[in-house]
C-alpha atoms as a PDB file:
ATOM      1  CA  UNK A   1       0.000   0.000   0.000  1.00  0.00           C
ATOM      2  CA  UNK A   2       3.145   2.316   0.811  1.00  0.00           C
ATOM      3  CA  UNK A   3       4.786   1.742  -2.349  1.00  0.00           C
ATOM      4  CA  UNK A   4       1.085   2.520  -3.988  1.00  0.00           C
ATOM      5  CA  UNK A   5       1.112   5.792  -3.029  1.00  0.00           C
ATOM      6  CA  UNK A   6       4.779   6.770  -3.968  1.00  0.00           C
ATOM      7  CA  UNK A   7       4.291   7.443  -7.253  1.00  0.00           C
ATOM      8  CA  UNK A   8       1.446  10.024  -6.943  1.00  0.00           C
ATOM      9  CA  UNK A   9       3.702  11.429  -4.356  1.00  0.00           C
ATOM     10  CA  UNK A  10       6.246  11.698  -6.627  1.00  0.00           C
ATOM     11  CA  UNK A  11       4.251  13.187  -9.864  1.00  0.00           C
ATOM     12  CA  UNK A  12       3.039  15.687  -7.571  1.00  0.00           C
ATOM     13  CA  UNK A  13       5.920  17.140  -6.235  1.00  0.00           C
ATOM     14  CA  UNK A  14       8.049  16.666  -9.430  1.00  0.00           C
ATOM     15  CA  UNK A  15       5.284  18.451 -11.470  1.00  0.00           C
ATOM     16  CA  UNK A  16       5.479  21.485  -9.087  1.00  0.00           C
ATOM     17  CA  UNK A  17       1.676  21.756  -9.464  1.00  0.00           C
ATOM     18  CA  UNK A  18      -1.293  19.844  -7.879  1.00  0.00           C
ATOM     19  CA  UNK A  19      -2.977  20.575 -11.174  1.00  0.00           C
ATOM     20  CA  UNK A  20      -5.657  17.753 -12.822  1.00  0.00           C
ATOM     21  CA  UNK A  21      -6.171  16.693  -9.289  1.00  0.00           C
ATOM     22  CA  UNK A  22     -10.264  17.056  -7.812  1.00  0.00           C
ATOM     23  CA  UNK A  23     -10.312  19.143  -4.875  1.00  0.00           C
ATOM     24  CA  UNK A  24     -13.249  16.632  -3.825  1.00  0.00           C
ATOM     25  CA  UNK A  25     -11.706  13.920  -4.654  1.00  0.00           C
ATOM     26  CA  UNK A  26      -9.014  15.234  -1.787  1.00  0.00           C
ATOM     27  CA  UNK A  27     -11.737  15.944   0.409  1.00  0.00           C
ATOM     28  CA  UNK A  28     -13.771  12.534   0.026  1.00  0.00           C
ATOM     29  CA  UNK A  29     -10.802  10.229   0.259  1.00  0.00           C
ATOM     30  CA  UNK A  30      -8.888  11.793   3.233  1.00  0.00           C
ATOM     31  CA  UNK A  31     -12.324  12.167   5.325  1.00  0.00           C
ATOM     32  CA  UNK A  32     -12.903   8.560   4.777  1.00  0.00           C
ATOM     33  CA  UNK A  33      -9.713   7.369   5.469  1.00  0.00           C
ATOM     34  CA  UNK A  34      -9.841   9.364   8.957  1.00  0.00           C
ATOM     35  CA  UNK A  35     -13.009   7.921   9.566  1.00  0.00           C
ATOM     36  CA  UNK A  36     -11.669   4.543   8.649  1.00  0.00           C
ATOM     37  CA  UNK A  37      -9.235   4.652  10.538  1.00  0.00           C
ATOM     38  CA  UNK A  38     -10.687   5.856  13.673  1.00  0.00           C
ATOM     39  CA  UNK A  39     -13.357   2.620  13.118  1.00  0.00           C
ATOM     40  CA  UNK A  40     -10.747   0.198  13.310  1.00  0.00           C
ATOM     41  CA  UNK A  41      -9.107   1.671  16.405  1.00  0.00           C
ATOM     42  CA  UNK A  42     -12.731   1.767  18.140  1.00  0.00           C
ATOM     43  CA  UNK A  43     -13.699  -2.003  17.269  1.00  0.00           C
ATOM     44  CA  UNK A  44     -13.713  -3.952  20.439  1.00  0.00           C
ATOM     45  CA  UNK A  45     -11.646  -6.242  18.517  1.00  0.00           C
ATOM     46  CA  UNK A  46      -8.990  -3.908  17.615  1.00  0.00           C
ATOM     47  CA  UNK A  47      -9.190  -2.285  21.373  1.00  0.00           C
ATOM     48  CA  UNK A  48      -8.596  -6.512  22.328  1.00  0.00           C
ATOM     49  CA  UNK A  49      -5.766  -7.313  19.976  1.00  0.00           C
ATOM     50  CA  UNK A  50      -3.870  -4.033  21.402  1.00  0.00           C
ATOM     51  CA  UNK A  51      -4.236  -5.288  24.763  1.00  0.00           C
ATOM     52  CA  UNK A  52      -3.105  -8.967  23.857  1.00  0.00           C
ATOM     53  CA  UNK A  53       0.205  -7.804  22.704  1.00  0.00           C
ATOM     54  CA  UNK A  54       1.031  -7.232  26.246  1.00  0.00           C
ATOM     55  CA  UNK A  55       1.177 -11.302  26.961  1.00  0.00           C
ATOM     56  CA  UNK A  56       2.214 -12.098  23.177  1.00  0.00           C
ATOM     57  CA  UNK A  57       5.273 -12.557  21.207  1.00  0.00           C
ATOM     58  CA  UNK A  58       6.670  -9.906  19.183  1.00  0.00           C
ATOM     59  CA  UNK A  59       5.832 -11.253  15.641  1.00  0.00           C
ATOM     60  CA  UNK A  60       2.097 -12.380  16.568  1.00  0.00           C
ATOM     61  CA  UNK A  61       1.971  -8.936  18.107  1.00  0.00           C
ATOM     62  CA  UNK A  62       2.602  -7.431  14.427  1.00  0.00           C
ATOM     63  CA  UNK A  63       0.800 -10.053  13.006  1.00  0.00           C
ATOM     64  CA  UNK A  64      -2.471  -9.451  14.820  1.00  0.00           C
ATOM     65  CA  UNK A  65      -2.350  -5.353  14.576  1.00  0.00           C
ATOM     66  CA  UNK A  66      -1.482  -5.471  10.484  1.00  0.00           C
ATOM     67  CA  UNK A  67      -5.027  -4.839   9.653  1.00  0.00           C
ATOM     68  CA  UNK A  68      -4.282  -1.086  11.986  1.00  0.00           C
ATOM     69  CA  UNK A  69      -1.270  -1.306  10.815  1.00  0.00           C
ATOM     70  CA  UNK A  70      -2.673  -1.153   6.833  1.00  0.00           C
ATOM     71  CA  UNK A  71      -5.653   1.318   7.393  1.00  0.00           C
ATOM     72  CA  UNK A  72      -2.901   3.306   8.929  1.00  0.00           C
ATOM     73  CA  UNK A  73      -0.559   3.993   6.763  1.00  0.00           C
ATOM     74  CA  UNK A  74      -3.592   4.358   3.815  1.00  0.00           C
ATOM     75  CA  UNK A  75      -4.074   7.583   6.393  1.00  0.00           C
ATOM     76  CA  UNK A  76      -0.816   9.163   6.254  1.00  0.00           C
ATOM     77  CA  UNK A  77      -0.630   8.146   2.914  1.00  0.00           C
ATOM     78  CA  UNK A  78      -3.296  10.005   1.088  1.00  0.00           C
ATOM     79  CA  UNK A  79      -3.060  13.053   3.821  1.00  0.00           C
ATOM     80  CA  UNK A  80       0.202  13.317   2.645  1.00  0.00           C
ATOM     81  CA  UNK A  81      -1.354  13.533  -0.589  1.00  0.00           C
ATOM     82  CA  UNK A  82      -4.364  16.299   0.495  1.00  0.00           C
ATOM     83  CA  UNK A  83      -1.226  18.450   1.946  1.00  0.00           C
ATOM     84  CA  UNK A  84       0.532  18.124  -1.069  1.00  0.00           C
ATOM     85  CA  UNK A  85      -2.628  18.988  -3.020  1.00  0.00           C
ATOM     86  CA  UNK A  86      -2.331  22.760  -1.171  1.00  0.00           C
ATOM     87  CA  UNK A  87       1.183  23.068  -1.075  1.00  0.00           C
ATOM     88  CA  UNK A  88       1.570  23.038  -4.967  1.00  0.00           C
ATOM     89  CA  UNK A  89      -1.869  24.490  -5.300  1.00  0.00           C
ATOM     90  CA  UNK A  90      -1.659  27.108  -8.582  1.00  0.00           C
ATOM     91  CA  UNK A  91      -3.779  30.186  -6.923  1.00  0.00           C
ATOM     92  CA  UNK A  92      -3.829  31.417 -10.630  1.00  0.00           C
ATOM     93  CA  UNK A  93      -1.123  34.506 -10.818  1.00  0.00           C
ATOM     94  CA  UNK A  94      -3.246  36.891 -12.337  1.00  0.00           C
ATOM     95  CA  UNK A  95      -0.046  39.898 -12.112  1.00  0.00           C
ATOM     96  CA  UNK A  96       1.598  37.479 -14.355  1.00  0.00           C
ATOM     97  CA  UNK A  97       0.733  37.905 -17.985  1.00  0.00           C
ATOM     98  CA  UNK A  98       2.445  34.871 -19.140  1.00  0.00           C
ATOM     99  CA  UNK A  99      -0.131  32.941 -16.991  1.00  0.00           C
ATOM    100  CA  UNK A 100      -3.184  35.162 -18.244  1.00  0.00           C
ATOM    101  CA  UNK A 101      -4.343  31.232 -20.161  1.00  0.00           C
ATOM    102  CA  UNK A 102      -4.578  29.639 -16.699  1.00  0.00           C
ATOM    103  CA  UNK A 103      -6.395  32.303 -14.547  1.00  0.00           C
ATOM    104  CA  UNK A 104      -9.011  32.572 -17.740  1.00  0.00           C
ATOM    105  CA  UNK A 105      -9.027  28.624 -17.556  1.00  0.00           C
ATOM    106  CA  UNK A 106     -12.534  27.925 -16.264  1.00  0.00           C
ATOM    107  CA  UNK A 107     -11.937  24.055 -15.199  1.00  0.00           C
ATOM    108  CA  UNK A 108      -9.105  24.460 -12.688  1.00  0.00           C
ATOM    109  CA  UNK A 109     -10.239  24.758  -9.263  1.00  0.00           C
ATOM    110  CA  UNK A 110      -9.995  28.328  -7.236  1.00  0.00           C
ATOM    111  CA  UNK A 111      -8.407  28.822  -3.972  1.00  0.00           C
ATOM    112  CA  UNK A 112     -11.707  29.107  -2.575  1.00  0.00           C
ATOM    113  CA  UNK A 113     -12.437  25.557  -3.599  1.00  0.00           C
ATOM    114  CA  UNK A 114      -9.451  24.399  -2.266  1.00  0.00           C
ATOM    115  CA  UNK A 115      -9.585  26.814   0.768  1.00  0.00           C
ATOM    116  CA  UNK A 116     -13.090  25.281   1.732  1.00  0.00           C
ATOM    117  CA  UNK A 117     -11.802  21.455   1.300  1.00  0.00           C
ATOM    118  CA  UNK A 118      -9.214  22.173   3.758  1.00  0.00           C
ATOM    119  CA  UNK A 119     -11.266  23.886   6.134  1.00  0.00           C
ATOM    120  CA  UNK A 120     -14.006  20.558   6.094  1.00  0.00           C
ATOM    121  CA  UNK A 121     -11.175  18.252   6.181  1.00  0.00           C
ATOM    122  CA  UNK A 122      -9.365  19.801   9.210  1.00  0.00           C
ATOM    123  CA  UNK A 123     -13.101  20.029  10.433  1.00  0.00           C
ATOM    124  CA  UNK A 124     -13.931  16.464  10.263  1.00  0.00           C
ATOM    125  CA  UNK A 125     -10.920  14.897  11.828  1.00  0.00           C
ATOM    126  CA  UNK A 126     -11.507  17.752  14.775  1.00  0.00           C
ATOM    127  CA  UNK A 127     -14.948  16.402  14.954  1.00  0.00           C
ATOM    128  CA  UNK A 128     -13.596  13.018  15.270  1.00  0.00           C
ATOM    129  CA  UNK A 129     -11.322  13.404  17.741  1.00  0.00           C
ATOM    130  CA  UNK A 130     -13.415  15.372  20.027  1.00  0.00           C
ATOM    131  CA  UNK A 131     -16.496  13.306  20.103  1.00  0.00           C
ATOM    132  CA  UNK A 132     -14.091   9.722  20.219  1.00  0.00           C
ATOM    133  CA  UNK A 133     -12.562  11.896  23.213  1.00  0.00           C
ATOM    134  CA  UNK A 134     -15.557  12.536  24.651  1.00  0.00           C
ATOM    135  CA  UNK A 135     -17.018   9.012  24.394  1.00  0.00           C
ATOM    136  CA  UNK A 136     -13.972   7.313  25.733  1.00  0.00           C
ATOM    137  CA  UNK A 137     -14.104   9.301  29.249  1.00  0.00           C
ATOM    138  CA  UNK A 138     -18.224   9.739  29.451  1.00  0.00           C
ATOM    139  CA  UNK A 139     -19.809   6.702  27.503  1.00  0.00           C
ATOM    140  CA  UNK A 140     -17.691   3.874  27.244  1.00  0.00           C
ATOM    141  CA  UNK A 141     -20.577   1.616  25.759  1.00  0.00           C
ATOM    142  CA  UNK A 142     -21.233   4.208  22.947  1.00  0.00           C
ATOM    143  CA  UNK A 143     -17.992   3.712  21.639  1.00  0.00           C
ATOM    144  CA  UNK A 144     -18.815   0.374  19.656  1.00  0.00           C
ATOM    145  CA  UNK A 145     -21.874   1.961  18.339  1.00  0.00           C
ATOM    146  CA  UNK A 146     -19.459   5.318  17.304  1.00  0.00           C
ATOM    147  CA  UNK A 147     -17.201   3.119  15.333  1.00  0.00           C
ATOM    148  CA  UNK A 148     -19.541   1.736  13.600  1.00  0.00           C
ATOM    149  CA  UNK A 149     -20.874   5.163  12.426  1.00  0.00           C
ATOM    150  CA  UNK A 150     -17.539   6.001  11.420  1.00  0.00           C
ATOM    151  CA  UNK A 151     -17.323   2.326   9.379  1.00  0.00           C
ATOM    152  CA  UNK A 152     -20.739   3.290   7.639  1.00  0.00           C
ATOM    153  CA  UNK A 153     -19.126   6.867   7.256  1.00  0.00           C
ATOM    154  CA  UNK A 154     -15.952   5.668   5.201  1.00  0.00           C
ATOM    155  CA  UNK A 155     -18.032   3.337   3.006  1.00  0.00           C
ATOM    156  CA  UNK A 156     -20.236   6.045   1.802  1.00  0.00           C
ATOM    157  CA  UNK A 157     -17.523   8.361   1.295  1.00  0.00           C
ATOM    158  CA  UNK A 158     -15.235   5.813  -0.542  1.00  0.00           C
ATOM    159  CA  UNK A 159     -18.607   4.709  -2.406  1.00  0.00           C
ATOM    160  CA  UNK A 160     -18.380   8.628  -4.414  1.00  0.00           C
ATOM    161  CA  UNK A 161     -14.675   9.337  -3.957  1.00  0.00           C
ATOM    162  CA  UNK A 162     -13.620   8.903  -7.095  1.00  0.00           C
ATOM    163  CA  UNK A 163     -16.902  10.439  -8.820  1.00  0.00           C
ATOM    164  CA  UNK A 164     -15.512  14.167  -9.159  1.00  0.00           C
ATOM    165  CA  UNK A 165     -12.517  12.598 -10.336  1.00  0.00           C
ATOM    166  CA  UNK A 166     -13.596  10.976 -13.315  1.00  0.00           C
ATOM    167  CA  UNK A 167     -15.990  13.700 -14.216  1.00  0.00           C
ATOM    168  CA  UNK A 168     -12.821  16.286 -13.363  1.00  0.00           C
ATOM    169  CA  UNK A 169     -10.150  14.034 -16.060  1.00  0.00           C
ATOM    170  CA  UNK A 170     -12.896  13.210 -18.475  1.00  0.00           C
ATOM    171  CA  UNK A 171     -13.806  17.292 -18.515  1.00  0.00           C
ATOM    172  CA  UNK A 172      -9.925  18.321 -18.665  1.00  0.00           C
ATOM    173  CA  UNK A 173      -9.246  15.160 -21.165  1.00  0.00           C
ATOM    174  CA  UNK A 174      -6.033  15.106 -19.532  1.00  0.00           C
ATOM    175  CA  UNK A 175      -4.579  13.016 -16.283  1.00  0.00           C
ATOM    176  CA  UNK A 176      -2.583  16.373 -14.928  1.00  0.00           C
ATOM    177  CA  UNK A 177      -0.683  15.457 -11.946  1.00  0.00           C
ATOM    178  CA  UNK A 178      -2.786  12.072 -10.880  1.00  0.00           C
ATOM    179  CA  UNK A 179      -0.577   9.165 -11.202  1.00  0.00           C
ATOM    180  CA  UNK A 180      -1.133   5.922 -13.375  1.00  0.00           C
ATOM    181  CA  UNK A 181       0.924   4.041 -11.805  1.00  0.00           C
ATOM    182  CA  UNK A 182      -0.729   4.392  -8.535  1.00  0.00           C
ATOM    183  CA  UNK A 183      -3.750   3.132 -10.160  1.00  0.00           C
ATOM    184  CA  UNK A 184      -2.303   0.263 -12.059  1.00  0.00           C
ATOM    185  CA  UNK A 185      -0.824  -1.117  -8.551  1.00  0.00           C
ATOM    186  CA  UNK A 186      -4.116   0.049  -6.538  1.00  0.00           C
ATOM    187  CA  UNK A 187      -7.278  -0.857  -8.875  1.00  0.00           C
ATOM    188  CA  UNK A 188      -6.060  -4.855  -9.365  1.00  0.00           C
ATOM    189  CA  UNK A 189      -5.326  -4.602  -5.809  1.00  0.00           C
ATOM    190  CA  UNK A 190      -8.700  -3.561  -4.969  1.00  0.00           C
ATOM    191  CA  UNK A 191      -9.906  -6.664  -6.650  1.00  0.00           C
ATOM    192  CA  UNK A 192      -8.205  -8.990  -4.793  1.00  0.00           C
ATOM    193  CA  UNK A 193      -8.752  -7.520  -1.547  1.00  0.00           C
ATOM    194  CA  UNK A 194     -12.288  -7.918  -2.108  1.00  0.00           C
ATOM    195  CA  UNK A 195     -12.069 -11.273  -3.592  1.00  0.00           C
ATOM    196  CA  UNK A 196      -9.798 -11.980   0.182  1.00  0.00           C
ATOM    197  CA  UNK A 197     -13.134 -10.950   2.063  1.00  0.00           C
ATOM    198  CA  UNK A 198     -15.392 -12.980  -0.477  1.00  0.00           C
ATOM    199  CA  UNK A 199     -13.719 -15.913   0.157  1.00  0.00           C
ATOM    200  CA  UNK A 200     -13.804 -15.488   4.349  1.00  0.00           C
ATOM    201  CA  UNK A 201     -16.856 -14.146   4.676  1.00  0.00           C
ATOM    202  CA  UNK A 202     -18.728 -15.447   1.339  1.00  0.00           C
ATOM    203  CA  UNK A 203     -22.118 -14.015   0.429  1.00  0.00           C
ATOM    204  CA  UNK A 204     -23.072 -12.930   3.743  1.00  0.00           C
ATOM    205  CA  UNK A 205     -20.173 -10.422   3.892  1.00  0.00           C
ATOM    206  CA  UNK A 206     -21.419  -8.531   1.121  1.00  0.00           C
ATOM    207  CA  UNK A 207     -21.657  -5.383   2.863  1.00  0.00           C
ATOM    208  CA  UNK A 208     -17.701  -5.573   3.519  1.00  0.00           C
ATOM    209  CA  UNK A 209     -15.920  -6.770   0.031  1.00  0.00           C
ATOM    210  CA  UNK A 210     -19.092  -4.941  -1.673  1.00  0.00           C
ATOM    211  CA  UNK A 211     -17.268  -1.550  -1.145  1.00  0.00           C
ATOM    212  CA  UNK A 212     -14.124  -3.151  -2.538  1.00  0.00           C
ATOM    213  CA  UNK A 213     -15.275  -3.982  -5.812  1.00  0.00           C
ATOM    214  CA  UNK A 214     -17.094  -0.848  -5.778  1.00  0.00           C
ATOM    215  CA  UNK A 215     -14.257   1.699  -5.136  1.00  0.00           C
ATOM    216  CA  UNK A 216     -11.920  -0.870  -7.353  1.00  0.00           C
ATOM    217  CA  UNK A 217     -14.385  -0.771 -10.374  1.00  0.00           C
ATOM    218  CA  UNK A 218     -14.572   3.316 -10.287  1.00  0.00           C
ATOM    219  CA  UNK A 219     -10.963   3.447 -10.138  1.00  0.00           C
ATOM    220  CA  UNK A 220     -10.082   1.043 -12.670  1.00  0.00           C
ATOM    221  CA  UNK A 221     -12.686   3.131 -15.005  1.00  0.00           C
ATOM    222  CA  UNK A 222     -10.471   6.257 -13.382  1.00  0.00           C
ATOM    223  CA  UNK A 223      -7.361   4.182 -14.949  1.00  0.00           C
ATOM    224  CA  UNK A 224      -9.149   3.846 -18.572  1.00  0.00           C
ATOM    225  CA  UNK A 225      -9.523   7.499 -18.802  1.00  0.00           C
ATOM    226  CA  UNK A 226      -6.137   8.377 -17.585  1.00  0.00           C
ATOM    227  CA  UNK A 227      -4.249   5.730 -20.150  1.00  0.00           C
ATOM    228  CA  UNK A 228      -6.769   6.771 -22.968  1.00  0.00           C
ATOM    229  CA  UNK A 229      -5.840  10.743 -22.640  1.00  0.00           C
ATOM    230  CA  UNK A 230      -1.852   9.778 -22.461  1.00  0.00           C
ATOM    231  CA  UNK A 231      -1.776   7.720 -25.406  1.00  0.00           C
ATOM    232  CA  UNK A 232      -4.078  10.517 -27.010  1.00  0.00           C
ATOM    233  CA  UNK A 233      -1.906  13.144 -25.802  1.00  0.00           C
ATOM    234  CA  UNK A 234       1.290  10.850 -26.806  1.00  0.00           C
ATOM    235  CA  UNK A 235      -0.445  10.758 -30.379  1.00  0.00           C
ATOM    236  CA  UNK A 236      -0.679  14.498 -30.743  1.00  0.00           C
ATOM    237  CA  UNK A 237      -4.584  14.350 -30.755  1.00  0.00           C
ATOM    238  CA  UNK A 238      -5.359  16.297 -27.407  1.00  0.00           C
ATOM    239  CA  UNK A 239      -3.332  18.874 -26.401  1.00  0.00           C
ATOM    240  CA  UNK A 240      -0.619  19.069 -23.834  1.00  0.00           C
ATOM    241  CA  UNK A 241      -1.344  19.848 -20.610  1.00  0.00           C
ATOM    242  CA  UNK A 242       0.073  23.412 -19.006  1.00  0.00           C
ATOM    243  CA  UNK A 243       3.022  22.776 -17.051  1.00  0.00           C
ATOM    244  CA  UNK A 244       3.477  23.918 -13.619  1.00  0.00           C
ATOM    245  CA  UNK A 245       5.601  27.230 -13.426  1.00  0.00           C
ATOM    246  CA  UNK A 246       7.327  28.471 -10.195  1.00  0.00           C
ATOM    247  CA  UNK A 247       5.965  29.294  -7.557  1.00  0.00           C
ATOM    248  CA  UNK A 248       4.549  33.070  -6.730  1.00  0.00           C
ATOM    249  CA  UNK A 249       5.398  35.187  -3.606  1.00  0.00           C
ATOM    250  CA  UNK A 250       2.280  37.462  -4.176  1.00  0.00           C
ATOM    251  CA  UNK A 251       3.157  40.520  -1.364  1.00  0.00           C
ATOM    252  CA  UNK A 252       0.464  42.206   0.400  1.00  0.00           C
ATOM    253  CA  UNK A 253       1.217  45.398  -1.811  1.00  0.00           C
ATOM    254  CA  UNK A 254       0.237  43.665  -4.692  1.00  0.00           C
ATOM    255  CA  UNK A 255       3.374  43.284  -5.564  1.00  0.00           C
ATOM    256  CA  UNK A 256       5.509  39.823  -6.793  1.00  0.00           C
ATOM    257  CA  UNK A 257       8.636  39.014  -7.068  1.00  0.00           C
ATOM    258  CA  UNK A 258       9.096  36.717  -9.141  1.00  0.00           C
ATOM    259  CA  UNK A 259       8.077  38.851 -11.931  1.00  0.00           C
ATOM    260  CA  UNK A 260      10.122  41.428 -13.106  1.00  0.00           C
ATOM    261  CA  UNK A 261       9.000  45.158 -13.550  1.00  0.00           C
ATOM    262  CA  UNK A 262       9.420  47.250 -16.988  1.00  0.00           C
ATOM    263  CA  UNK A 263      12.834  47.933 -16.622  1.00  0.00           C
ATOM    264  CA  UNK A 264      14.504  45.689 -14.151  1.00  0.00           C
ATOM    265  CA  UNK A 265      18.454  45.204 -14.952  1.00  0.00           C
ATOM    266  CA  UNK A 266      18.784  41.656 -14.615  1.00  0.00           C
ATOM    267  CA  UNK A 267      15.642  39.848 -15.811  1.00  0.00           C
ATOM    268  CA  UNK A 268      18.060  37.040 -16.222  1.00  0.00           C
ATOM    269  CA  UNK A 269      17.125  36.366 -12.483  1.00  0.00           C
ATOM    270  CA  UNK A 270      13.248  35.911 -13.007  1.00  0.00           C
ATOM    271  CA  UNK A 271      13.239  33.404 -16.224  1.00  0.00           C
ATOM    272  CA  UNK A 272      13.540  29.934 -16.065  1.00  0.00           C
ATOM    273  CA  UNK A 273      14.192  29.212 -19.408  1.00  0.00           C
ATOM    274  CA  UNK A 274      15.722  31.048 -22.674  1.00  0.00           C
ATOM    275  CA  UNK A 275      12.296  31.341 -23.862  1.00  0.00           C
ATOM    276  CA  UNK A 276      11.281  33.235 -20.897  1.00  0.00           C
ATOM    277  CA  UNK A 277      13.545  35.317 -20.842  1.00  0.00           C
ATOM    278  CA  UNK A 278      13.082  36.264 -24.708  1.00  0.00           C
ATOM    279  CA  UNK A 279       9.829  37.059 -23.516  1.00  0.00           C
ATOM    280  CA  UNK A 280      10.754  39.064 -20.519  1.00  0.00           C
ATOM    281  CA  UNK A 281      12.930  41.235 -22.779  1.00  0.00           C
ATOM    282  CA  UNK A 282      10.375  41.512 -25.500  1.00  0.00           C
ATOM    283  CA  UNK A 283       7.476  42.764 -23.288  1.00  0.00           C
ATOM    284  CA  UNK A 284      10.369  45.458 -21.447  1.00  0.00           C
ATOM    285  CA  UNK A 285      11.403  46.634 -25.428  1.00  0.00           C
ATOM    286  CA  UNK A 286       7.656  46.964 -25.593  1.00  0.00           C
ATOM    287  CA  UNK A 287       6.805  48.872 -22.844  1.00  0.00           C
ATOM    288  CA  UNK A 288       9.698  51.481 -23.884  1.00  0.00           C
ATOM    289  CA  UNK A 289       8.692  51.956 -26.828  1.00  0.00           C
ATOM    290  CA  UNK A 290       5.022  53.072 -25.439  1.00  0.00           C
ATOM    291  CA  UNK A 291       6.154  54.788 -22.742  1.00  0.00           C
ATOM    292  CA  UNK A 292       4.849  58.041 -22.672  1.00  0.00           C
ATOM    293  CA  UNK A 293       6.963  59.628 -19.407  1.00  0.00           C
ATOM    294  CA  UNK A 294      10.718  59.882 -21.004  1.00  0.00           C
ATOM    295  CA  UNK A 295      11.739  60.045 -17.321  1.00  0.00           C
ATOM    296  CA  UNK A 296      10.673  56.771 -16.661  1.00  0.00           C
ATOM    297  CA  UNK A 297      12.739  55.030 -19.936  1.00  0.00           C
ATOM    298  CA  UNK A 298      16.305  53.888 -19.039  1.00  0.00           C
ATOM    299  CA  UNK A 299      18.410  56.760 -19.091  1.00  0.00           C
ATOM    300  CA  UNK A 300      15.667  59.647 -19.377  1.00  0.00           C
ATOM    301  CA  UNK A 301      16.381  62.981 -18.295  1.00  0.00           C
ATOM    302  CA  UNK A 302      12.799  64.245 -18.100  1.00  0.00           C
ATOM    303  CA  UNK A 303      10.074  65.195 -21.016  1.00  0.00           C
ATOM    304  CA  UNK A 304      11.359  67.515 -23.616  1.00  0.00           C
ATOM    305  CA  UNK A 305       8.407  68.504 -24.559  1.00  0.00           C
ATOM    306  CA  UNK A 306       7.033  69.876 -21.381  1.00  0.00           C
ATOM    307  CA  UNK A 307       6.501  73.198 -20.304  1.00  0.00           C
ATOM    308  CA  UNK A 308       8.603  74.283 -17.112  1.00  0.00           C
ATOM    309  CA  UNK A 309       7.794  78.579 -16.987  1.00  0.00           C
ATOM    310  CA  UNK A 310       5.953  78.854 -13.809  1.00  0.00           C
ATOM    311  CA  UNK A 311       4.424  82.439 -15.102  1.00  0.00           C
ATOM    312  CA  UNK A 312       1.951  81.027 -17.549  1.00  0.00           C
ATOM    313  CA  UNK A 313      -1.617  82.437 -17.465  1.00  0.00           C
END
């Protein structure tokens, strides 16, 4: 499950951009893993195979806590993922002109979206904690009945998770920053998870390996779309995708610096490649040549043309 999750870890990060990725599909899969999670640490069997370590072996120890031990690290995982999802969130540069196509782009998320996923995500797993707090030290019997609500929870939400994705890449026609091979490892291993449950629990169980094949079935129809767009994009018949540019230090003022004013004196410092700084040096040659304030052009001495006797009528 670890090694899973690498590779969207990875794309992320070396993409510089979050870009392609659902903002709900963030919200919906870290929410249920919390709530998963939290269910499997609140099972009276879970609470009973903790306390058993304390008169077992070391290796049946880690044996009986690997089903914690998976739901876990599928929690750290993926919140690893939803704080890399706001970390190399594009809030659309608008002061930049060479990003004028993105801010105008109508399907990328705004930092309200991803401002109000954050805020319900930090939510929930406050929510969580407080009322698992609260239960522990008041109402001891209602914790059983808690995790269960939390089990119910995490189905639901892993039922739609991947919904706004698909609709997201089949809108963009484009996989972004969401990794295929994360998918490719995940989706069969969905299958055979479920087909695990099926074969302990049989038809009875349906309500456990149902969710499985389920969340495995969107996924692997997430995994169609994604290969279909590369090998479209790899074919020249969609276009690319925009690549992630570096990251803005919007000021207060208004102000960034990472983008160079009319006439700054090294605008070598601001590109980050030879065709950006072409451009840099076009748009300042521009700008000189409408300038309309001679004082303001390199060198000027002041406007020529203008007026200085103080006794006009």
């Amino acid at each position: 499950m670890l090694i899973s999750y690498l590779p969207q870890h990875f794309r992320i990060i070396s993409r510089g951009t979050s870009e392609g990725i659902s903002p709900y599909f963030i919200l919906l899969g870290t929410t249920s893993a919390t709530s998963a999670f939290a269910n499997i640490l609140l099972l009276p069997q879970s609470r009973q195979d903790v306390a058993c370590c304390k008169e077992l072996e070391t290796f049946h120890c880690v044996a009986g806590l690997l089903g914690i031990a998976q739901l876990g690290v599928q929690w750290i995982c993926f919140t690893f993922i939803f704080v890399l999802f706001l970390v190399f969130f594009r809030y659309n540069p608008a002061h930049d002109p060479d990003s004028e196509e993105l801010a105008e782009e109508e399907d990328q998320p705004r930092w309200q979206t991803a401002l109000l996923v954050a805020s319900l995500t930090l939510l929930h797993g406050l929510a969580v904690i407080v009322i698992t707090g609260i239960l522990s030290t008041l109402a001891k019997d209602h914790l059983a009945t808690w995790a269960n609500v939390l089990g119910v929870m995490a189905a639901l939400l892993a039922a739609v998770q991947y919904v706004p994705q698909i609709w997201m890449t089949y809108h963009l026609k484009h996989v972004g920053s969401l990794s295929i091979p994360m998918m490719c490892i995940q989706t069969p291993g969905g299958f055979l998870f479920a087909a695990s449950l099926f074969a302990r629990l049989g038809l009875a169980g349906w309500s456990s390996w149902g969710i499985f094949v389920l969340t495995a079935t969107m996924q692997g129809l997430l995994l169609y779309l994604a290969i279909y767009y590369e090998i479209q994009y790899r074919n020249g018949l969609v276009k690319a995708p925009i690549e992630s540019l570096p990251p803005s230090h919007l000021h207060a003022n208004g102000f960034d610096d990472d983008i160079p004013g009319r006439y700054t004196s090294h605008p070598e410092h601001y590109a980050h490649s030879p065709d950006h700084l072409q451009t840099i040096l076009d748009r300042q040659d521009s700008d000189a040549a409408a300038e309309t304030t001679p004082l303001l052009k390199p060198g000027g001495i002041g406007d020529p043309h203008r007026n200085f006797d103080t006794n006009r009528g």
